[in-house]
Protein backbone atom coordinates (compact mmCIF):
# COMPACT_ATOMS: atom_id res chain seq x y z
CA UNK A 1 13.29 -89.52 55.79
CA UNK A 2 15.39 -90.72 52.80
CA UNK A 3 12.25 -89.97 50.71
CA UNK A 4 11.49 -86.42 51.53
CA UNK A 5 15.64 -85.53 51.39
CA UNK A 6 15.42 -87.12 47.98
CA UNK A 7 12.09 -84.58 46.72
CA UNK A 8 14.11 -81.74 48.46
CA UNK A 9 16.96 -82.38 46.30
CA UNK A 10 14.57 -83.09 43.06
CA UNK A 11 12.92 -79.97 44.03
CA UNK A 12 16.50 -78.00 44.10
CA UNK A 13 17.48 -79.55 41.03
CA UNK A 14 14.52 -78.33 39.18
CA UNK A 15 14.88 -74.99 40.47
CA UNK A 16 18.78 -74.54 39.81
CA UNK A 17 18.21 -76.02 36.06
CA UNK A 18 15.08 -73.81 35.55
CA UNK A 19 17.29 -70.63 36.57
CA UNK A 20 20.26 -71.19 34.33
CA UNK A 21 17.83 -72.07 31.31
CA UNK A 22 16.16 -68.55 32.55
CA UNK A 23 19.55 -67.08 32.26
CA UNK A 24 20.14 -68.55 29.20
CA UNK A 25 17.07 -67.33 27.49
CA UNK A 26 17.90 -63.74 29.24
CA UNK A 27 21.08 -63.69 27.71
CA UNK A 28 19.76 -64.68 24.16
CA UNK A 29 17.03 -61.95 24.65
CA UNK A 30 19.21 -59.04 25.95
CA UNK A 31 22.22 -60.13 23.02
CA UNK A 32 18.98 -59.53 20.17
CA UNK A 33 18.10 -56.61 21.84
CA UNK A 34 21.81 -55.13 21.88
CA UNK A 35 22.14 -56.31 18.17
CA UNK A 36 18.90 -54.52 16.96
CA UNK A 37 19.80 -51.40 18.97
CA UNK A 38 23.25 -51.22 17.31
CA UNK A 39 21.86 -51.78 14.00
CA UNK A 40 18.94 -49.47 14.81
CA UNK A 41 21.79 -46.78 15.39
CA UNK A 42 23.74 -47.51 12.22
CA UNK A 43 20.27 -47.22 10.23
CA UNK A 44 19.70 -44.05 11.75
CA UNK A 45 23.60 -42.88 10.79
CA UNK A 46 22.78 -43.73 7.60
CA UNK A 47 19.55 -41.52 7.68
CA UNK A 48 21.33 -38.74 9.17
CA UNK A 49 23.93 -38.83 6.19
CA UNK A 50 21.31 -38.60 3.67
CA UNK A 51 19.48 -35.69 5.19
CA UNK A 52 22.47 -33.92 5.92
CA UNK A 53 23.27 -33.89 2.26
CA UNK A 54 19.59 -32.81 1.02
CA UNK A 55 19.93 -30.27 3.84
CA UNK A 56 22.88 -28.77 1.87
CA UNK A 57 21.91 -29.29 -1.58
CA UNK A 58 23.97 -32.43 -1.98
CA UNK A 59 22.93 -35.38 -3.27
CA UNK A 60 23.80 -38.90 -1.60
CA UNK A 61 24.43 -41.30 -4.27
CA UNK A 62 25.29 -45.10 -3.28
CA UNK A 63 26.32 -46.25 -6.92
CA UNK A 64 30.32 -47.30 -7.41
CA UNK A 65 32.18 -46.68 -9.58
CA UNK A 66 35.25 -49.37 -9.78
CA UNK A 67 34.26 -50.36 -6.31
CA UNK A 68 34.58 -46.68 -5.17
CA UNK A 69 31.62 -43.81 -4.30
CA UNK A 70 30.47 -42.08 -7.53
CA UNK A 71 30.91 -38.04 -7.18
CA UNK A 72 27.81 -36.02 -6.17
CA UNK A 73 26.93 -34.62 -9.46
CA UNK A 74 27.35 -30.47 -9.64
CA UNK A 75 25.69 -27.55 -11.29
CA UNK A 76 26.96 -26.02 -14.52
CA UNK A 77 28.71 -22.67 -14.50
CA UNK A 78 27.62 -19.91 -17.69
CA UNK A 79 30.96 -18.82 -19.59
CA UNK A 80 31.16 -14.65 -19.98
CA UNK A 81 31.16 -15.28 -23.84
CA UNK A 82 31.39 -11.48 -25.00
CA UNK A 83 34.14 -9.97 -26.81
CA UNK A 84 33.91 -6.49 -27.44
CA UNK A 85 35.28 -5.35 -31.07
CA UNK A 86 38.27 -3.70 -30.99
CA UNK A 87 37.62 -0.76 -33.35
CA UNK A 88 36.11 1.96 -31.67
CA UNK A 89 33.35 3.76 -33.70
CA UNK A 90 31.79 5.84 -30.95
CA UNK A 91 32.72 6.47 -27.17
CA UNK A 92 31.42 8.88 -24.64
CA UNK A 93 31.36 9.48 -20.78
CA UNK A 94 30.51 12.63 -21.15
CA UNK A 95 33.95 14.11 -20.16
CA UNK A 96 33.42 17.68 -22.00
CA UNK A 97 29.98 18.12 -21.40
CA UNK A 98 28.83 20.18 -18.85
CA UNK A 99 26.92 19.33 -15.84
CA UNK A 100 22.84 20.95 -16.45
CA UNK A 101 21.78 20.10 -20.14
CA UNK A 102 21.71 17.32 -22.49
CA UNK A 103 25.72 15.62 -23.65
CA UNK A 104 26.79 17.20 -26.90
CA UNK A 105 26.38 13.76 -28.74
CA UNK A 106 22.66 12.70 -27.89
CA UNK A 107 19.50 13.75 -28.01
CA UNK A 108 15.91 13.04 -26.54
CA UNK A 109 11.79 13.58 -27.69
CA UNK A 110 11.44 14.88 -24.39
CA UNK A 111 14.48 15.85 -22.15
CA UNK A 112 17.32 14.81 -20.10
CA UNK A 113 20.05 16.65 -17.80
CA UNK A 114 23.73 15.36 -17.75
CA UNK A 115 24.26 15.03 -13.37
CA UNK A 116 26.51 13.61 -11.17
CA UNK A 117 26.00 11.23 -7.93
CA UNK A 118 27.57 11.75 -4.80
CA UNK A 119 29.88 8.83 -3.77
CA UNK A 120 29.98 8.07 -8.13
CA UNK A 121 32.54 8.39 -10.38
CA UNK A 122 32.18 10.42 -13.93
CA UNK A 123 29.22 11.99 -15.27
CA UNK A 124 26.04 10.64 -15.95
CA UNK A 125 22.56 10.91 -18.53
CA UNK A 126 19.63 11.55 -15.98
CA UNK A 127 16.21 9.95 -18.01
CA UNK A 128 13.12 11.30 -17.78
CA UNK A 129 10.14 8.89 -17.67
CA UNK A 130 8.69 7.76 -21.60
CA UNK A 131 11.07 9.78 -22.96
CA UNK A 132 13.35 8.30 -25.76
CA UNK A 133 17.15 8.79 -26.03
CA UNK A 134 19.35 8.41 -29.15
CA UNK A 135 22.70 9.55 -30.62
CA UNK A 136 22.49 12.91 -32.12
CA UNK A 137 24.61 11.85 -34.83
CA UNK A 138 23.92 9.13 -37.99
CA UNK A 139 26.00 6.90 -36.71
CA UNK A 140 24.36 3.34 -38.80
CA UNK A 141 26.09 0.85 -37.04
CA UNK A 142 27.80 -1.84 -39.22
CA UNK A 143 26.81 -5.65 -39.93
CA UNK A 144 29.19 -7.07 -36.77
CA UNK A 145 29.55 -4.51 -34.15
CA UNK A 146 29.28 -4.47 -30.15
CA UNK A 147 27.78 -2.03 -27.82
CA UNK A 148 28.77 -1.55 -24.14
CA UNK A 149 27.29 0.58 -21.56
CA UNK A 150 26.47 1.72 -17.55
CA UNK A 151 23.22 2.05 -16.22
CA UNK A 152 22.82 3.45 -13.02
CA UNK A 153 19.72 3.08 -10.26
CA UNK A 154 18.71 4.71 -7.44
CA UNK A 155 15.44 3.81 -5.32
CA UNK A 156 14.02 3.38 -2.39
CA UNK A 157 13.10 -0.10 -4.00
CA UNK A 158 13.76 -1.77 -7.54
CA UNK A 159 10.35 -2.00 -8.49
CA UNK A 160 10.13 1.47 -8.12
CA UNK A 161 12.20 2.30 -11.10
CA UNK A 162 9.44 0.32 -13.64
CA UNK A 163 10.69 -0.52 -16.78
CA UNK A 164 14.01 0.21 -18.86
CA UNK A 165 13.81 -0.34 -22.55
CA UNK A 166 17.17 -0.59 -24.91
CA UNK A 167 17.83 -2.06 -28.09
CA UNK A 168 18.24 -1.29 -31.70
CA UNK A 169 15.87 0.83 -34.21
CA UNK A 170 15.95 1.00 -37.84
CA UNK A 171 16.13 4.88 -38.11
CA UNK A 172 17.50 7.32 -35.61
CA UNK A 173 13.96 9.39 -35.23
CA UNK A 174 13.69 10.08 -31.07
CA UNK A 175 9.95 10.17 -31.27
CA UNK A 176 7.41 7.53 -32.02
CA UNK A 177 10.17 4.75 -31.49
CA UNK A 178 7.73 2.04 -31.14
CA UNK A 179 6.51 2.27 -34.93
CA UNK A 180 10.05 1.27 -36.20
CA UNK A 181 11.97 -0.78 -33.66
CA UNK A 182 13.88 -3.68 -34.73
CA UNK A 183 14.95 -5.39 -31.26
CA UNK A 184 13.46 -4.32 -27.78
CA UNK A 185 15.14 -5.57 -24.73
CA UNK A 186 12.70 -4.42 -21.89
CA UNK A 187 14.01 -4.84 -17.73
CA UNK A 188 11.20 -5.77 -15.52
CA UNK A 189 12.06 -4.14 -12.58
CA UNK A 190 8.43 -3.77 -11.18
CA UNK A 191 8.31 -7.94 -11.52
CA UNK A 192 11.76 -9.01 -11.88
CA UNK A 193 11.65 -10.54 -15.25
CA UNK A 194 13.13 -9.68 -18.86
CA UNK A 195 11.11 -9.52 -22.16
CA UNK A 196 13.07 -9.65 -25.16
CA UNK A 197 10.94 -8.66 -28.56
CA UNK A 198 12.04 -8.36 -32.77
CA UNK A 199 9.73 -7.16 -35.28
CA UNK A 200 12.60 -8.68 -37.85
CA UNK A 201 12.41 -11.62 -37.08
CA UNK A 202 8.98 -12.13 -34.79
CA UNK A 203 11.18 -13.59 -31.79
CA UNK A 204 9.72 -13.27 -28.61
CA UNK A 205 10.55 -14.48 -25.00
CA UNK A 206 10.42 -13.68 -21.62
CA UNK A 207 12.41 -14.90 -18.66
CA UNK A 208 12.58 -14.28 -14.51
CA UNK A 209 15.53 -12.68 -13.67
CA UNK A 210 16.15 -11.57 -9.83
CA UNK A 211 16.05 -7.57 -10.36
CA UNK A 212 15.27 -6.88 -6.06
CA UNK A 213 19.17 -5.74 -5.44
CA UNK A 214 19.43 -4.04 -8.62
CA UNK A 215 17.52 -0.95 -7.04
CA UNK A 216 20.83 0.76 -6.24
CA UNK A 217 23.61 -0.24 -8.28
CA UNK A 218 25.50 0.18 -11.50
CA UNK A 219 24.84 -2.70 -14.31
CA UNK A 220 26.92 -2.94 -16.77
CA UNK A 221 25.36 -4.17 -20.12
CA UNK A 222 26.70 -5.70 -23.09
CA UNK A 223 25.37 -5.97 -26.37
CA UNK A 224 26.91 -8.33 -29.23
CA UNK A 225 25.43 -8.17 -32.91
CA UNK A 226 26.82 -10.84 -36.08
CA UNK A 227 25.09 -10.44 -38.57
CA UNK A 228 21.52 -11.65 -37.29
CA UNK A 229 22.52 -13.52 -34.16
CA UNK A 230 21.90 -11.15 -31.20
CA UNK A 231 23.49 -11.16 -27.70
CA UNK A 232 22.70 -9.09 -24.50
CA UNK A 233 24.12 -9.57 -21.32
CA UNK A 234 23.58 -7.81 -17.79
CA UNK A 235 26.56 -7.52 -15.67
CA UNK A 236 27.95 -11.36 -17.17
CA UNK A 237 24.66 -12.97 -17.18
CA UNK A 238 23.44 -13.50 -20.97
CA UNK A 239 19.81 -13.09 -21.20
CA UNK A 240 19.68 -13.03 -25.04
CA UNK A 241 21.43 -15.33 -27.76
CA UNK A 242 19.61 -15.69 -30.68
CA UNK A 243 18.57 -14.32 -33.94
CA UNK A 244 17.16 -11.14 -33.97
CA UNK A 245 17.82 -9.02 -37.13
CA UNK A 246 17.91 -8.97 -40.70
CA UNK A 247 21.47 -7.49 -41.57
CA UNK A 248 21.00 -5.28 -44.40
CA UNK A 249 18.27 -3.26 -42.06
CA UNK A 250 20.35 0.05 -40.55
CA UNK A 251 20.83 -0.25 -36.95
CA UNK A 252 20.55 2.77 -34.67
CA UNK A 253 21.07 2.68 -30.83
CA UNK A 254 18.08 3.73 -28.31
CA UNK A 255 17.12 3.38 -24.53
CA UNK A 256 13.78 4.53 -23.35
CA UNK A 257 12.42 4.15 -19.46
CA UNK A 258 9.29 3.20 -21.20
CA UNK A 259 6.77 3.47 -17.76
CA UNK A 260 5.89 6.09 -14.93
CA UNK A 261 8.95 6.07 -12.37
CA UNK A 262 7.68 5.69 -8.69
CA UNK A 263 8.85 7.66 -5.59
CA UNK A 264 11.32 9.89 -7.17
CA UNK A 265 13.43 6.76 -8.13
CA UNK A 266 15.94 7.70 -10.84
CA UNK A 267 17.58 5.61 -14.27
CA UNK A 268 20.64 6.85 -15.08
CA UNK A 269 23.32 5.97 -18.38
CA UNK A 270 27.09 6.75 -19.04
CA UNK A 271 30.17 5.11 -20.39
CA UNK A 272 29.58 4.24 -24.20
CA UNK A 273 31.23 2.32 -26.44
CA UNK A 274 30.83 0.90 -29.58
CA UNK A 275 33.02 -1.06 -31.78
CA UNK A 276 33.70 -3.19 -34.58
């Protein structure tokens, strides 16, 4: 009897010991399991930080400075560098003209018809498709001079409107422009994109420029001549800085839609000036 109470308690023992070293091994296994759960979580925080910046252009950067985050590094912003000359040489919107033929001041190789647009102020140059436009007057602009003017679109998109061609000539014939241009500044708006050309000084480039929203609008466009640097901007964006002319060539003004116009879009110009 003694001997089979004593295996029942063995027996117990064993049991009661095997269950708390259970428990114990439990409890070590569910503690890892919380502690790689947690630090699952953070890691996924972490993750969620980092996309969440890509997401919104940002980017997360872990380097310290002085013990403290570094900055997320930002995007340049252009400066507006034009300053238009102060001495007036020429100005026209076309006040005492009447509405029907061409402005007293200008002339064309083909034609043109001075309009206005509903909902627009002032009166504006309607252009006819490869049909060149220049002052009527010998106006041979100086060595440092600016030019300033509006163009105005209308279309049912801004590819339909082609091409428009401005820049500077070297004698103030309206026909056969292309034989004695000195700068050409031609807008792309069939592919969105700017070509800027100079038979003075053989520069050439081209760059994109987002034209889709320019299909109704007025742009205003600047351009800034020293000497043989060359600027142009449209609206405040600069698309041209760079040398483009030989000085002691004369200078005339001209704009040209140089292509077809599509589904009756129109190209429109008004508010001149030009100054020293």
């Amino acid at each position: 009897m003694k001997k089979i109470l004593l295996s029942s308690f063995l027996i117990f023992t064993f049991f009661v010991s095997e269950a708390q070293i259970l428990n114990k091994i439990k409890n070590k296994v569910e503690e890892k399991i919380a502690t790689k759960t947690v630090e699952a979580l953070e890691e996924k925080a972490k993750d969620d930080t980092k996309d969440k910046g890509t997401a919104t252009g940002q980017k997360t950067d872990e380097t310290t400075v002085d013990g403290q985050a570094a900055p997320a590094m930002g995007r340049a912003v252009p400066v507006f560098d034009f300053t238009a000359g102060t001495n007036v040489i020429f100005e026209d919107s076309f006040l005492n003209d009447s509405i029907g033929p061409m402005p007293h001041f200008w002339k064309s190789s083909g034609s043109g018809s001075l309009v206005k647009f509903p909902g627009v102020d002032g009166k504006w140059l309607l252009l006819n498709e490869f049909t060149t436009y220049k002052l009527d007057t010998l106006i041979s602009l100086p060595e440092n001079f600016t030019i300033e003017f509006d163009l105005l679109t209308r279309s049912d998109q801004a590819k339909d409107l082609r091409a428009f061609t401005f820049g500077l000539a070297k004698d103030n014939s309206a026909s056969g422009y292309e034989d004695n241009i000195a700068t050409k500044t031609t807008v792309h708006f069939w592919n969105s994109g700017i070509i800027n050309f100079s038979t003075d000084t053989e520069v050439y480039n081209e760059l994109d420029f987002d034209l889709r929203s320019h299909g109704n609008r007025v742009t205003h466009i600047s351009i800034s001549v020293q000497g043989k640097l060359m600027k142009v901007y449209l609206d405040q964006v600069k698309v041209l800085d760079t040398e483009m002319l030989s000085p002691s060539v004369a200078k005339y003004l001209y704009f040209n839609p140089s292509t077809r116009i599509s589904n009756g879009a129109q190209l429109a110009v008004s508010n001149f000036r030009i100054a020293q």
